[in-house]
PDB file of N, CA and C in Angstrom:
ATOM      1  N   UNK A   1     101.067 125.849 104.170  1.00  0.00           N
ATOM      2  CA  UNK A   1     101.777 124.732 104.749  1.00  0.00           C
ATOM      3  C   UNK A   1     103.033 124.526 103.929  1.00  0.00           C
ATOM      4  N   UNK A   2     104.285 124.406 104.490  1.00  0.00           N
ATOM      5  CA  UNK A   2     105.036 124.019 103.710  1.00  0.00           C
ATOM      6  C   UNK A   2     106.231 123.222 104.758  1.00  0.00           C
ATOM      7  N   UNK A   3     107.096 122.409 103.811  1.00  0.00           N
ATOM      8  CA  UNK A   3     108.389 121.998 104.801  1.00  0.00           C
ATOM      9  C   UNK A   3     109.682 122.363 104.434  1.00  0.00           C
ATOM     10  N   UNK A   4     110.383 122.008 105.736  1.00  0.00           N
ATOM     11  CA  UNK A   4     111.350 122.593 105.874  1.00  0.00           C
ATOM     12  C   UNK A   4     112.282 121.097 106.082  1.00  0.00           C
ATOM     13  N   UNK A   5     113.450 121.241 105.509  1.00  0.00           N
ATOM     14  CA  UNK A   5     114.207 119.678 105.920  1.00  0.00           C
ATOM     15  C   UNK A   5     115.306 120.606 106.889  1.00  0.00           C
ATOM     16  N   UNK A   6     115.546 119.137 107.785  1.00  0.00           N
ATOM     17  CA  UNK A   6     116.179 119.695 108.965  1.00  0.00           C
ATOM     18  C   UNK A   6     116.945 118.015 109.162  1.00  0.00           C
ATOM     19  N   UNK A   7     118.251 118.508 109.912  1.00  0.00           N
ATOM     20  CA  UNK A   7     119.262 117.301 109.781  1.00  0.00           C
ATOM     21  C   UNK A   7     118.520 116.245 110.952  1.00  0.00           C
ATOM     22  N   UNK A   8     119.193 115.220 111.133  1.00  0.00           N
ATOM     23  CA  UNK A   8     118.300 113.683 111.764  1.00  0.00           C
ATOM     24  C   UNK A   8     118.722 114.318 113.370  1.00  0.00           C
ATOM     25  N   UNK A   9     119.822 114.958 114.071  1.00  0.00           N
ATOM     26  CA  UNK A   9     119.989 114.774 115.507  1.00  0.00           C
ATOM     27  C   UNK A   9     119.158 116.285 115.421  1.00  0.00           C
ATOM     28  N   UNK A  10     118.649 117.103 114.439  1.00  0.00           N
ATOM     29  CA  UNK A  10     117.539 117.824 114.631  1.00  0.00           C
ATOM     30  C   UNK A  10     116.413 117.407 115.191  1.00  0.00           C
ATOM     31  N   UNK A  11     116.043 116.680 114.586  1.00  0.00           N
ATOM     32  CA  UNK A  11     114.969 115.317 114.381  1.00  0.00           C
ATOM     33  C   UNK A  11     114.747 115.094 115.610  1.00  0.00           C
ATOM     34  N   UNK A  12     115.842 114.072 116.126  1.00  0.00           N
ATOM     35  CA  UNK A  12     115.920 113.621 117.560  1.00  0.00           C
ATOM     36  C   UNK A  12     115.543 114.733 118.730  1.00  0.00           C
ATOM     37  N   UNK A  13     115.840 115.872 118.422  1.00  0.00           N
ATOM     38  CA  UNK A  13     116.246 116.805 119.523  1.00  0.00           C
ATOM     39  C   UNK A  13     114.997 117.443 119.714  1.00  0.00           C
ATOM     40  N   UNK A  14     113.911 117.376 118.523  1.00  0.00           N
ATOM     41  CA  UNK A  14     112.876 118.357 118.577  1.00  0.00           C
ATOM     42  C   UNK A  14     111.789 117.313 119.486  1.00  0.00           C
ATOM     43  N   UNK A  15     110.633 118.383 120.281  1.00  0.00           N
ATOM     44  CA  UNK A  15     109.869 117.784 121.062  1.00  0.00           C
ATOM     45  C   UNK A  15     108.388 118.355 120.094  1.00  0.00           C
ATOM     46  N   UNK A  16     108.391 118.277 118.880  1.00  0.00           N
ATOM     47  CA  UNK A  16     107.281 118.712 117.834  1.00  0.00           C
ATOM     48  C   UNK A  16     106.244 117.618 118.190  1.00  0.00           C
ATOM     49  N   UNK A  17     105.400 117.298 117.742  1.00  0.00           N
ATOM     50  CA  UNK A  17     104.315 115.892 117.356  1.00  0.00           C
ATOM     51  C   UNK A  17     104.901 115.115 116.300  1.00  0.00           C
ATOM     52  N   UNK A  18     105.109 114.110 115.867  1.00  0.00           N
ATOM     53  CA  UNK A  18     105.851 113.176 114.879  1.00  0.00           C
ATOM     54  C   UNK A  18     104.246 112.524 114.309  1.00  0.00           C
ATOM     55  N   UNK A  19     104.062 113.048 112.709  1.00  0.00           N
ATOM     56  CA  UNK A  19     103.643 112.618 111.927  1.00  0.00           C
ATOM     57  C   UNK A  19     103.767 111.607 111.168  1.00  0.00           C
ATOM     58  N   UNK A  20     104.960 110.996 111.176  1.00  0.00           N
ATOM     59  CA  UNK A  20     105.207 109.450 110.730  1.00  0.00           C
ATOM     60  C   UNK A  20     106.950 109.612 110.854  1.00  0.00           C
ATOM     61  N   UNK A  21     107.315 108.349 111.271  1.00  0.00           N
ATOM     62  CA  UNK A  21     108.909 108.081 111.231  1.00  0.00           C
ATOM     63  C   UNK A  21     108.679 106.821 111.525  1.00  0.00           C
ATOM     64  N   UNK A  22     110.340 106.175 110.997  1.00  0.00           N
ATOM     65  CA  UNK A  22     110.360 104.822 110.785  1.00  0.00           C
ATOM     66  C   UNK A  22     112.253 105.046 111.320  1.00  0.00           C
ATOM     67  N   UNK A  23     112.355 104.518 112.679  1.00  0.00           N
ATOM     68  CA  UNK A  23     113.592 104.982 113.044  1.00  0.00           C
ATOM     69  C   UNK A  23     114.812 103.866 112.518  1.00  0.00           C
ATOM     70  N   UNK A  24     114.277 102.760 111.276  1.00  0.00           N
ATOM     71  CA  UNK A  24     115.069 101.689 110.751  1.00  0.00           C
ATOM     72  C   UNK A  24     115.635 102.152 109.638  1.00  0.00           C
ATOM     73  N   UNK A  25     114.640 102.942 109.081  1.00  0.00           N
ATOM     74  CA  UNK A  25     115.018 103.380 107.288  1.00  0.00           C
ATOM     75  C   UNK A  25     115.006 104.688 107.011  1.00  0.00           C
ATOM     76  N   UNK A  26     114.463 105.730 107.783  1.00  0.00           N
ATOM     77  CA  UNK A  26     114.413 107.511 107.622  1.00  0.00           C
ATOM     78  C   UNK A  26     116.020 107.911 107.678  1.00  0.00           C
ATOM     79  N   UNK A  27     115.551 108.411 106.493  1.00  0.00           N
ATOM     80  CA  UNK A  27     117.345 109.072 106.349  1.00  0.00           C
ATOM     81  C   UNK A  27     116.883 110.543 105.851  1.00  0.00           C
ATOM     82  N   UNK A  28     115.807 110.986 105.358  1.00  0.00           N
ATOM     83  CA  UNK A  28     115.359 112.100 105.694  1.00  0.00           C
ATOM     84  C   UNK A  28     114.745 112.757 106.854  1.00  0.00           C
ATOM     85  N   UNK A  29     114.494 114.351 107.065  1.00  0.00           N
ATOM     86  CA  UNK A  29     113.886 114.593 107.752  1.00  0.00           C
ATOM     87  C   UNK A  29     113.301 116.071 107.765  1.00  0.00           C
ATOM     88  N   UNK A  30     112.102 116.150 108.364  1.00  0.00           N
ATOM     89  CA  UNK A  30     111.912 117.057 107.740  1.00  0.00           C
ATOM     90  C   UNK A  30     110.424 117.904 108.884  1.00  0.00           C
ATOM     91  N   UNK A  31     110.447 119.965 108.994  1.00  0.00           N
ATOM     92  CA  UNK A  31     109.536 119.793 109.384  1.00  0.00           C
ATOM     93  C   UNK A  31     108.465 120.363 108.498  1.00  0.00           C
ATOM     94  N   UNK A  32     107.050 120.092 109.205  1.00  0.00           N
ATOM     95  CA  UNK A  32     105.989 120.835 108.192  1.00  0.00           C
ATOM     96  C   UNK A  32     105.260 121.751 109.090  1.00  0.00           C
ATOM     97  N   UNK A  33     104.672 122.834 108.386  1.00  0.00           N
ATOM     98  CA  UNK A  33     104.695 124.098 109.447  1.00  0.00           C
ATOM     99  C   UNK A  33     103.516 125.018 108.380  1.00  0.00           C
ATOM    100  N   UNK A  34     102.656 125.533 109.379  1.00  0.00           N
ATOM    101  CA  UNK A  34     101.599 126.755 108.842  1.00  0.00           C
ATOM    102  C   UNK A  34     101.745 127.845 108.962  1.00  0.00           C
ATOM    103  N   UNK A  35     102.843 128.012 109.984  1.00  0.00           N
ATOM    104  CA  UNK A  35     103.461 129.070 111.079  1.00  0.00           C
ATOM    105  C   UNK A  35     102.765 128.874 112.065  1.00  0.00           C
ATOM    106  N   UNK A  36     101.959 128.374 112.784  1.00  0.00           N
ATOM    107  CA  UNK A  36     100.751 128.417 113.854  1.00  0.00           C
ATOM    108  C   UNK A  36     101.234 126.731 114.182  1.00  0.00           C
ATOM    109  N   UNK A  37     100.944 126.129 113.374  1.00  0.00           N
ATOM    110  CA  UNK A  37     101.186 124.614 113.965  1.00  0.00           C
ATOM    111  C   UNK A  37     102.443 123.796 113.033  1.00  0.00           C
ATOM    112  N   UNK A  38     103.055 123.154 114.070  1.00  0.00           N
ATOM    113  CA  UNK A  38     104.300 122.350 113.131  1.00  0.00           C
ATOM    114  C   UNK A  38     104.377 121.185 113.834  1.00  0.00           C
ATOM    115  N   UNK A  39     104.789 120.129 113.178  1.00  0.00           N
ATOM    116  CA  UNK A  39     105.088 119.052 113.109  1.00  0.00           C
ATOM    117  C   UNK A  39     105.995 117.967 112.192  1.00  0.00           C
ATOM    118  N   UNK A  40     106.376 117.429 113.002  1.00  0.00           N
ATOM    119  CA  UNK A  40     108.215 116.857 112.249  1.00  0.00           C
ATOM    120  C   UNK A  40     107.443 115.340 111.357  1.00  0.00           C
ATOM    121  N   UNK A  41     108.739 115.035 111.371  1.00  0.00           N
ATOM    122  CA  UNK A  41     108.134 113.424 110.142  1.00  0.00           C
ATOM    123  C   UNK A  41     109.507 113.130 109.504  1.00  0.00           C
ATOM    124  N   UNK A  42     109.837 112.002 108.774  1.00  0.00           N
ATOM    125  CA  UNK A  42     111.114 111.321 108.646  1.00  0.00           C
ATOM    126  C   UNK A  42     110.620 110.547 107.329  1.00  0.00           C
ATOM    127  N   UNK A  43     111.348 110.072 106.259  1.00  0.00           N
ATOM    128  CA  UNK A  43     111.023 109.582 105.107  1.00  0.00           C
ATOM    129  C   UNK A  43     112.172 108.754 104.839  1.00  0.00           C
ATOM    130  N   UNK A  44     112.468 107.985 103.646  1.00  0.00           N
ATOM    131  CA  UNK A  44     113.749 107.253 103.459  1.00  0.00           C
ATOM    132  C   UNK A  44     114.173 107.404 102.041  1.00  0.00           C
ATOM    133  N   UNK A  45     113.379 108.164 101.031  1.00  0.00           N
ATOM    134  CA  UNK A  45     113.712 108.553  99.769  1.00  0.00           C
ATOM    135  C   UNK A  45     114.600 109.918 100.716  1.00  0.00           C
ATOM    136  N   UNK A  46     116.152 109.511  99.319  1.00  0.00           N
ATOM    137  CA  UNK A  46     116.792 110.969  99.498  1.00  0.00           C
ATOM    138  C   UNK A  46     116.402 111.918  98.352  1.00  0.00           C
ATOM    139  N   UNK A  47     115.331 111.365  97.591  1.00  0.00           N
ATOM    140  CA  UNK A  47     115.493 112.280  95.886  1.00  0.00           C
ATOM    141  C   UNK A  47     113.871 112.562  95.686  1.00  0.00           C
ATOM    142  N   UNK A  48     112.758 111.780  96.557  1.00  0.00           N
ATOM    143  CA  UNK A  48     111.444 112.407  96.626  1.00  0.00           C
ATOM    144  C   UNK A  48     110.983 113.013  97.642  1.00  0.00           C
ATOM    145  N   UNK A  49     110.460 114.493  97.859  1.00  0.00           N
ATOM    146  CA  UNK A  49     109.935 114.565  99.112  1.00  0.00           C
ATOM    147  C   UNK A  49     108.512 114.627  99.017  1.00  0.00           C
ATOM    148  N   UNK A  50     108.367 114.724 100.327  1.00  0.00           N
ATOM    149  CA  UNK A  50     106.732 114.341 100.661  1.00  0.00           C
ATOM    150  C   UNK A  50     105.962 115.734  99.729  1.00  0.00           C
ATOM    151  N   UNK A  51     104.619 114.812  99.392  1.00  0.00           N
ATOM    152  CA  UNK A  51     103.939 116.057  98.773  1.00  0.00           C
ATOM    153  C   UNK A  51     102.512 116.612  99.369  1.00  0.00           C
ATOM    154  N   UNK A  52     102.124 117.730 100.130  1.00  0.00           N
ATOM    155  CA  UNK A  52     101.284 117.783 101.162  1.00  0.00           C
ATOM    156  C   UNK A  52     100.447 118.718  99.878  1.00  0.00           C
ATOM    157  N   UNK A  53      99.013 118.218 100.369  1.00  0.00           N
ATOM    158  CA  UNK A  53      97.768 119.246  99.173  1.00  0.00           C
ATOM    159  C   UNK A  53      97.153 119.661 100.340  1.00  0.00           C
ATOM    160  N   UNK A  54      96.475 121.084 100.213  1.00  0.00           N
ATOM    161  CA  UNK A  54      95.538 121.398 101.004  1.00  0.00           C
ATOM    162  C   UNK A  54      94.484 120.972 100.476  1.00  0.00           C
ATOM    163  N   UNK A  55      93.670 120.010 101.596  1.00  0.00           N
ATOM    164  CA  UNK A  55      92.169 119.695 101.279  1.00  0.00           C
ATOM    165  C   UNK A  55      90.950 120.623 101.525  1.00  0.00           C
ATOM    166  N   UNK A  56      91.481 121.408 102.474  1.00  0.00           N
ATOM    167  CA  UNK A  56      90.267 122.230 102.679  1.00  0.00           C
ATOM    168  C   UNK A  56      91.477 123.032 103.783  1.00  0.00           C
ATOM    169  N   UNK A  57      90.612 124.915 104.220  1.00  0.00           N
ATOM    170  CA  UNK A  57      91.439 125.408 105.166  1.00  0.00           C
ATOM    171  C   UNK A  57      92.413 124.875 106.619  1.00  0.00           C
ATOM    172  N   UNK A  58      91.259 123.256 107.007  1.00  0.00           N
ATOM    173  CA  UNK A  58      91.963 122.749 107.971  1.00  0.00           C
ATOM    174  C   UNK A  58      92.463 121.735 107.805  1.00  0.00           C
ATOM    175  N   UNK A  59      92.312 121.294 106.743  1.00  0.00           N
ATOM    176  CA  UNK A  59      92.754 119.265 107.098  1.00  0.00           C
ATOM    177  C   UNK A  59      93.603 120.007 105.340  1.00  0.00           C
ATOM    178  N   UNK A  60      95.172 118.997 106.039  1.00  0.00           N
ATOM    179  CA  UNK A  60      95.862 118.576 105.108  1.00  0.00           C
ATOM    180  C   UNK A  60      96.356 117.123 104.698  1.00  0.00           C
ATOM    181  N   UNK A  61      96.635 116.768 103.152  1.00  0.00           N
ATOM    182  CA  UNK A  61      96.755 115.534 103.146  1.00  0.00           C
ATOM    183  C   UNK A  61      98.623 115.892 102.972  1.00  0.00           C
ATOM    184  N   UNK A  62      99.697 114.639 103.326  1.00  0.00           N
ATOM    185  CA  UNK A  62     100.704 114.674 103.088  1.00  0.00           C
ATOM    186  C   UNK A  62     100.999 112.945 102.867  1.00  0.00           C
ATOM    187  N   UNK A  63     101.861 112.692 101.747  1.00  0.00           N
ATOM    188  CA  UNK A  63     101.768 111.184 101.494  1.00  0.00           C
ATOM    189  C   UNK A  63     103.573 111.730 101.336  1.00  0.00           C
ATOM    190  N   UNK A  64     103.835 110.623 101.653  1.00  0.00           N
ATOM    191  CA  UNK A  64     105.673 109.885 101.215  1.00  0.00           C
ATOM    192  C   UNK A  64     105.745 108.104 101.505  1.00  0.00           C
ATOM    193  N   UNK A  65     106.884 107.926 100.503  1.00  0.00           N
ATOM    194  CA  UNK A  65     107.567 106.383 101.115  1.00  0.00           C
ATOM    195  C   UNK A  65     105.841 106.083 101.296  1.00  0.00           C
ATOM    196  N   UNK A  66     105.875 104.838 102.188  1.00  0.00           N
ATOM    197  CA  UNK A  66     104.449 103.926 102.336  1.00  0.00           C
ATOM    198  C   UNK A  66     103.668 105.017 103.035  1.00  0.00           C
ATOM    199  N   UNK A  67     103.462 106.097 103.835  1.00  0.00           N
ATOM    200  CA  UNK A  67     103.293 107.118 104.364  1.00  0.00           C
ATOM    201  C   UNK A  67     102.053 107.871 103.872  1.00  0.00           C
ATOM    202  N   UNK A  68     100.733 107.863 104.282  1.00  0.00           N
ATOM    203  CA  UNK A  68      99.556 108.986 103.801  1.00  0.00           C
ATOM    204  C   UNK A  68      98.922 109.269 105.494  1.00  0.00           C
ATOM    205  N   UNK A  69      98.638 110.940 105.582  1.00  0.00           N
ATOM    206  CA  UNK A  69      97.443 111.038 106.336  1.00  0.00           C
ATOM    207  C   UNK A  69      97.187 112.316 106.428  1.00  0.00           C
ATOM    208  N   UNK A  70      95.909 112.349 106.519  1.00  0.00           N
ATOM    209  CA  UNK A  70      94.968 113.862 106.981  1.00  0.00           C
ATOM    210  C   UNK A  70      95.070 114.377 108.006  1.00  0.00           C
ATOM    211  N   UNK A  71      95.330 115.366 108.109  1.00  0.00           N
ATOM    212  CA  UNK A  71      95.699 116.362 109.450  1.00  0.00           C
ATOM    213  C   UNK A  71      94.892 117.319 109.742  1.00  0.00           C
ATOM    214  N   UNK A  72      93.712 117.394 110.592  1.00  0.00           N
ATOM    215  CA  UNK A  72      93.182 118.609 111.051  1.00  0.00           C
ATOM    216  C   UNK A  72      93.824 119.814 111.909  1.00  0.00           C
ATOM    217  N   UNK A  73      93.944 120.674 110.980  1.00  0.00           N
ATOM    218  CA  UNK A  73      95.180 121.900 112.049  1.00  0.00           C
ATOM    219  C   UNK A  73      94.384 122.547 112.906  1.00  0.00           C
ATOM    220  N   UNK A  74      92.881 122.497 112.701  1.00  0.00           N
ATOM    221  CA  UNK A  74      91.795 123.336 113.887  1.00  0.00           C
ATOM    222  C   UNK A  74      91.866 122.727 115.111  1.00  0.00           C
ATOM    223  N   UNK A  75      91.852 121.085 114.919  1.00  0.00           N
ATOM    224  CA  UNK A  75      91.800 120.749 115.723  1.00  0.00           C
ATOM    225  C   UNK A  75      92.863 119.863 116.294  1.00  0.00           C
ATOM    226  N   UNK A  76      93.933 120.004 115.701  1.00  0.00           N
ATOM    227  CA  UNK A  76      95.109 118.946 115.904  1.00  0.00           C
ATOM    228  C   UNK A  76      94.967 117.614 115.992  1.00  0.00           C
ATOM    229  N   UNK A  77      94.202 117.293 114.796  1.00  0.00           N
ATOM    230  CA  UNK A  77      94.000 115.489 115.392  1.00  0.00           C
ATOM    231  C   UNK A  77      94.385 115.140 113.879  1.00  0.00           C
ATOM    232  N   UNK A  78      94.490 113.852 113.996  1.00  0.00           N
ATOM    233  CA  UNK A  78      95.005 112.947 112.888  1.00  0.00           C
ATOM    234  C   UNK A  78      93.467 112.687 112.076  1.00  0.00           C
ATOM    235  N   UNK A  79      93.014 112.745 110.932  1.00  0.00           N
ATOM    236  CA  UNK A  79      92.106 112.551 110.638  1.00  0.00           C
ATOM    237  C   UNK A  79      91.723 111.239 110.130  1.00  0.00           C
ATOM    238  N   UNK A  80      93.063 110.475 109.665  1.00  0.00           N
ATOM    239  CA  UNK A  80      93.289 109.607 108.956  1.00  0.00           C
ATOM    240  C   UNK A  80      94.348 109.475 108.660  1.00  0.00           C
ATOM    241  N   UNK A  81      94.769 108.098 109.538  1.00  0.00           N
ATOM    242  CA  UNK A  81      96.490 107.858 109.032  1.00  0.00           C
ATOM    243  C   UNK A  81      96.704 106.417 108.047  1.00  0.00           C
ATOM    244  N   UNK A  82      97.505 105.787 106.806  1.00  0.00           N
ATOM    245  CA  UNK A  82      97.311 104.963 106.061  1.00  0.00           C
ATOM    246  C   UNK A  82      98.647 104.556 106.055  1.00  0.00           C
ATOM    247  N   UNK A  83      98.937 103.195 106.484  1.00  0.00           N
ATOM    248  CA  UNK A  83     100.631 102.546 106.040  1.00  0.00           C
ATOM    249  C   UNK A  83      99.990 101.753 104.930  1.00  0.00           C
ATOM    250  N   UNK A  84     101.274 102.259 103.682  1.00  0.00           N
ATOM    251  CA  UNK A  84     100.421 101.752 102.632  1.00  0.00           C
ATOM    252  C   UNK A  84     101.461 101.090 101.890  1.00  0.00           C
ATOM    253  N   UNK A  85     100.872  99.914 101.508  1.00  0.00           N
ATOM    254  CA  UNK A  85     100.975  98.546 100.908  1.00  0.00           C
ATOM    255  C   UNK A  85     102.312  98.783  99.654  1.00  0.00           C
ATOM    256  N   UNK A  86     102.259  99.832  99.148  1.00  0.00           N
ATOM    257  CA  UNK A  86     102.836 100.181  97.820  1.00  0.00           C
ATOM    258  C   UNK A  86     103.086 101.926  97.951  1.00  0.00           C
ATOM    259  N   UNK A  87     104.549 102.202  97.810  1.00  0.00           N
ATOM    260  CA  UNK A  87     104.631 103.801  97.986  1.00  0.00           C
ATOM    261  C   UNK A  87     104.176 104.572  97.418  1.00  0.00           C
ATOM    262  N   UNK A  88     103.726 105.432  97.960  1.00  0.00           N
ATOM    263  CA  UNK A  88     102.660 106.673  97.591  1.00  0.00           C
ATOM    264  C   UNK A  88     103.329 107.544  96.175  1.00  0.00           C
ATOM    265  N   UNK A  89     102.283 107.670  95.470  1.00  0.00           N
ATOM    266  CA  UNK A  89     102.768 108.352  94.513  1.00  0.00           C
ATOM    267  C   UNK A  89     102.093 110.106  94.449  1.00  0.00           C
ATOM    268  N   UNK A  90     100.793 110.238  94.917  1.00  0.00           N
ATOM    269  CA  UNK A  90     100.397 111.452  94.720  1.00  0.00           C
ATOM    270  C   UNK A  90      99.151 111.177  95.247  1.00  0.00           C
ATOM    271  N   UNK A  91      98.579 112.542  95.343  1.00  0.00           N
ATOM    272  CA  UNK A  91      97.221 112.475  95.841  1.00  0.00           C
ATOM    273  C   UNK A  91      96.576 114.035  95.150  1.00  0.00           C
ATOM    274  N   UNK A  92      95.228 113.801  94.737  1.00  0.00           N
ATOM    275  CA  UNK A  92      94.166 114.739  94.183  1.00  0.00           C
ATOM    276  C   UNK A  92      93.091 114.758  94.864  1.00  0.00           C
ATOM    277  N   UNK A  93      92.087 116.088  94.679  1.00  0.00           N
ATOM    278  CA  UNK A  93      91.028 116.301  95.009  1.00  0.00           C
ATOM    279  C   UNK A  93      89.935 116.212  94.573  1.00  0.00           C
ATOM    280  N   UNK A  94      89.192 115.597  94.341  1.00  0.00           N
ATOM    281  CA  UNK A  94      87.895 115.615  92.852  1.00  0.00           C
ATOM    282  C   UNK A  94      86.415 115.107  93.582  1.00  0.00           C
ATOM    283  N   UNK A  95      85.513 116.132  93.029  1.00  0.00           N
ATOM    284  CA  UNK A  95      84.796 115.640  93.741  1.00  0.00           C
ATOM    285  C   UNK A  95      84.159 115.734  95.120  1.00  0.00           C
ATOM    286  N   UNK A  96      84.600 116.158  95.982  1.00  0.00           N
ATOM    287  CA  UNK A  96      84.401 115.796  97.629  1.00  0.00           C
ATOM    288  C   UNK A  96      84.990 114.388  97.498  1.00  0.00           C
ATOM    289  N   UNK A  97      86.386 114.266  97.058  1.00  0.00           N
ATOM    290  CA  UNK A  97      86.978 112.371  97.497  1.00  0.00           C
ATOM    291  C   UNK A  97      88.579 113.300  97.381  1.00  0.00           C
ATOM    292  N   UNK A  98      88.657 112.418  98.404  1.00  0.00           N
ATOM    293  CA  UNK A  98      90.523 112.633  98.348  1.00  0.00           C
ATOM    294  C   UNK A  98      90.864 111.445  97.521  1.00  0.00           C
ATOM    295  N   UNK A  99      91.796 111.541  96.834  1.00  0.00           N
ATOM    296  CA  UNK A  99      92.348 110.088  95.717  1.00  0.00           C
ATOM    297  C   UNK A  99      93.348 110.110  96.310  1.00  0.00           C
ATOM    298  N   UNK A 100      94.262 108.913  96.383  1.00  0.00           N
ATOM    299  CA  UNK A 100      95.424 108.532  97.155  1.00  0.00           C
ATOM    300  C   UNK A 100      96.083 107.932  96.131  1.00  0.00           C
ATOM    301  N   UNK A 101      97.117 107.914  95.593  1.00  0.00           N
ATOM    302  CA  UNK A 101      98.330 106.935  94.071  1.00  0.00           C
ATOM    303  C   UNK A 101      99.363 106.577  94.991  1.00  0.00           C
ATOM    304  N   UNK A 102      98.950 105.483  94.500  1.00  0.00           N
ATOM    305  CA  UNK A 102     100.023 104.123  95.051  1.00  0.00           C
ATOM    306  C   UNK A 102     100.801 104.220  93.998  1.00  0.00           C
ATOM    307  N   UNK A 103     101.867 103.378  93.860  1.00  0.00           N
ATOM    308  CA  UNK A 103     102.480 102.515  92.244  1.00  0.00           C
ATOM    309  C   UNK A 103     101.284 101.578  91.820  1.00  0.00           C
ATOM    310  N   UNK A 104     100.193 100.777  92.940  1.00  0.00           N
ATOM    311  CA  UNK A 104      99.653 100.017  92.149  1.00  0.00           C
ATOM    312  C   UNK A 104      98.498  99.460  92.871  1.00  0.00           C
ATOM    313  N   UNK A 105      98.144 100.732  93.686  1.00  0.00           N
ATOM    314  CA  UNK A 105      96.617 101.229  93.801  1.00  0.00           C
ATOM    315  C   UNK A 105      96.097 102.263  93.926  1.00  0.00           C
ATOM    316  N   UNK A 106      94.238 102.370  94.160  1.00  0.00           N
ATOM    317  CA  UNK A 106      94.318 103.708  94.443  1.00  0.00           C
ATOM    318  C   UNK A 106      93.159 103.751  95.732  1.00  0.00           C
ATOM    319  N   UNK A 107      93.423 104.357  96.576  1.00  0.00           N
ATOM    320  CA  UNK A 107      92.376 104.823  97.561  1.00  0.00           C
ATOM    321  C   UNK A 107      91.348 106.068  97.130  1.00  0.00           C
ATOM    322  N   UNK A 108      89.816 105.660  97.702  1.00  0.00           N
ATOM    323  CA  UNK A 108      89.509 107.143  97.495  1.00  0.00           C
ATOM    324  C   UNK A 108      88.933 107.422  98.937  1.00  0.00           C
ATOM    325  N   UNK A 109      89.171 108.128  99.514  1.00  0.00           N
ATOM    326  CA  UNK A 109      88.679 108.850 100.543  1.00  0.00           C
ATOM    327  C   UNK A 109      87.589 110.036 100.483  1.00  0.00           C
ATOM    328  N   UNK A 110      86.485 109.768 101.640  1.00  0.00           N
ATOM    329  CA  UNK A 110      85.520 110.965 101.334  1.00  0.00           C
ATOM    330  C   UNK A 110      85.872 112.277 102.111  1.00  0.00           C
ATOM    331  N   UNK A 111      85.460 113.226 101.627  1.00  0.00           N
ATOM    332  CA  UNK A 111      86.324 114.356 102.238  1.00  0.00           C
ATOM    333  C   UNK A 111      84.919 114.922 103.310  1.00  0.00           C
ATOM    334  N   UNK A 112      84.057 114.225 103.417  1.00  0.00           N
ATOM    335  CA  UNK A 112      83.023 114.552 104.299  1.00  0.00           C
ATOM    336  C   UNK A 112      83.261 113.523 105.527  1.00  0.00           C
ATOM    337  N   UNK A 113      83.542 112.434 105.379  1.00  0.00           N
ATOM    338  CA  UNK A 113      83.798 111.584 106.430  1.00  0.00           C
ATOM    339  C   UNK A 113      84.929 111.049 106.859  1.00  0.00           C
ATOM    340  N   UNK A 114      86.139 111.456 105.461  1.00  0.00           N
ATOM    341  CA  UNK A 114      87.395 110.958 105.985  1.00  0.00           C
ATOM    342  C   UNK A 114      87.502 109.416 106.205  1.00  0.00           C
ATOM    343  N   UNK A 115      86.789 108.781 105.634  1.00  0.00           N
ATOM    344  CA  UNK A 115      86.712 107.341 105.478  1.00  0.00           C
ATOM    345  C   UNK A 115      86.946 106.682 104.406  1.00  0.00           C
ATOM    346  N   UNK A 116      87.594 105.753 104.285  1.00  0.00           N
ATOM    347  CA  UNK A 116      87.744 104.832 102.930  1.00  0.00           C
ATOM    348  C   UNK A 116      86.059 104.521 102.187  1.00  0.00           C
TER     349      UNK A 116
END
């Protein structure tokens, strides 16, 4: 999985699936791609980009700006989407738990149920 940044009337023009955008404050943009499945998304830091971990072969996590969620690529569904309180700082794997870093919290997610 990786991304690719692509200019904003890119953005506009593409008919991808939109993983998160905020059409008030995204001044980035950007797509994310397996080669098999892609999907666009928009951020408003110009100096952090999003940081996507593989959780397992199908579900990826990608957090930015207030921005977290799990993506099943087998099955194209959202596994778990999070607007979050305090911008995302990172996310780890430990355990069977996805950890989620805020500035000034932390989520843990189970990686068996995908639930808080």
């Amino acid at each position: 999985m990786y991304l690719k940044e692509i200019s904003e009337k890119d953005f506009k023009n593409s008919n991808l699936p939109v993983l998160f955008e905020d059409k008030r404050t995204d001044r980035m943009f950007g797509v994310i791609s397996n080669d098999i499945h892609s999907f666009k998304l928009g951020w408003q830091s110009t100096i952090v980009k999003p940081v996507i971990k593989e959780v397992n072969q199908e579900i990826y996590a990608i957090g930015i700006d207030q921005n977290f969620i799990l993506i099943d690529l087998e099955l194209l569904k959202i596994r778990l989407k999070l607007k979050l309180t305090y911008f995302f700082f990172n996310v780890a794997i430990y355990n069977n738990f996805i950890i989620v870093i805020t500035e000034l919290e932390i989520f843990i997610i189970s990686e068996f149920t995908y639930k808080l």
